[in-house]
Protein backbone atom coordinates (compact mmCIF):
# COMPACT_ATOMS: atom_id res chain seq x y z
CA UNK A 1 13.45 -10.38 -13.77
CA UNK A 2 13.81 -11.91 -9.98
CA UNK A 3 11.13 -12.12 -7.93
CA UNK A 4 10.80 -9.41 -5.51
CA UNK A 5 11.28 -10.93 -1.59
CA UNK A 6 9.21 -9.50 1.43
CA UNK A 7 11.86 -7.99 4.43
CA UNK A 8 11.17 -11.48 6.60
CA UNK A 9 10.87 -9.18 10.03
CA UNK A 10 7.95 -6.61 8.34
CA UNK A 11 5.82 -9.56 7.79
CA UNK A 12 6.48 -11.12 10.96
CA UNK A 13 5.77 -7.17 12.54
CA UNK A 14 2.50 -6.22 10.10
CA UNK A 15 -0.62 -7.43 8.85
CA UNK A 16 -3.26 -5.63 6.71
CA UNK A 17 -6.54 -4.87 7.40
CA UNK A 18 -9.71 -5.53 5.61
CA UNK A 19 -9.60 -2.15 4.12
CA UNK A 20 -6.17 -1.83 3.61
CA UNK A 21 -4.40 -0.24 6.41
CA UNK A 22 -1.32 -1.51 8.25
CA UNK A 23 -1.97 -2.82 11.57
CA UNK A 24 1.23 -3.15 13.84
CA UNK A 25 1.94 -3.81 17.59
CA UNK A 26 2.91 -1.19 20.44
CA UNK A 27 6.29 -1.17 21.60
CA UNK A 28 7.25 -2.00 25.46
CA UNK A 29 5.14 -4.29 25.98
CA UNK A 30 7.72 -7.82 26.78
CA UNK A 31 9.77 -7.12 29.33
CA UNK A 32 10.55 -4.66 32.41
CA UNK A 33 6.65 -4.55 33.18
CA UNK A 34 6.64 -4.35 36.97
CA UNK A 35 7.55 -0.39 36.91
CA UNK A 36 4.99 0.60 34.38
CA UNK A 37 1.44 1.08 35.81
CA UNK A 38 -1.80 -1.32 35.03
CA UNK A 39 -3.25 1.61 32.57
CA UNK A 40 -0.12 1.74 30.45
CA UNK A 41 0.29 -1.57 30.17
CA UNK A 42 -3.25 -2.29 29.01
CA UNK A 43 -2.96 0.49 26.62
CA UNK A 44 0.42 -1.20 25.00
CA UNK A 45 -1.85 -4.55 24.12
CA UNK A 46 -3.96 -3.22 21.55
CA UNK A 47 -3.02 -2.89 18.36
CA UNK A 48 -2.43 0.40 16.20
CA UNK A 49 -2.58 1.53 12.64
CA UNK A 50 0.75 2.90 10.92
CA UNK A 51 0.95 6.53 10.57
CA UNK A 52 1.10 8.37 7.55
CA UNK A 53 4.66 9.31 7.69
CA UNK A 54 5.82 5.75 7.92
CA UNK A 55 3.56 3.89 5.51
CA UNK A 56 5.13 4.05 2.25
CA UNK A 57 8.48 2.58 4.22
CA UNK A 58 6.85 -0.10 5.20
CA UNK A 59 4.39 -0.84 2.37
CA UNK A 60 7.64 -1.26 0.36
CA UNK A 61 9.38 -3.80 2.88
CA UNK A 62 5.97 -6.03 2.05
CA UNK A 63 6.21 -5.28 -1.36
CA UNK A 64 3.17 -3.77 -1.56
CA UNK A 65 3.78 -0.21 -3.12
């Protein structure tokens, strides 16, 4: 049996957590920055947790599940 091979752009896009969760990156956040205000901009920076819905897609793409 092959090896199994992680989907090169999910590992370059996610990272785990200490506890297990899937940490990812806000969208709109590299380019066209001028029109969108100082708030929403410093809200894009942080870091957020994959929802529900979404995890098992991407848990497989790591080869995780």
């Amino acid at each position: 049996m092959p090896k199994v091979k992680t989907k090169s752009a999910a590992k370059k896009r996610f990272a785990l957590t200490g506890t297990g969760k899937i940490k990812r990156q806000h969208a709109y956040h590299s380019h066209i920055l001028t029109k969108k205000t100082k708030k929403q901009k410093r809200n894009l920076d942080h870091s957020a947790i994959v929802v529900k819905a979404n995890r098992k897609m991407v848990r497989e793409q790591l080869c995780l599940a």
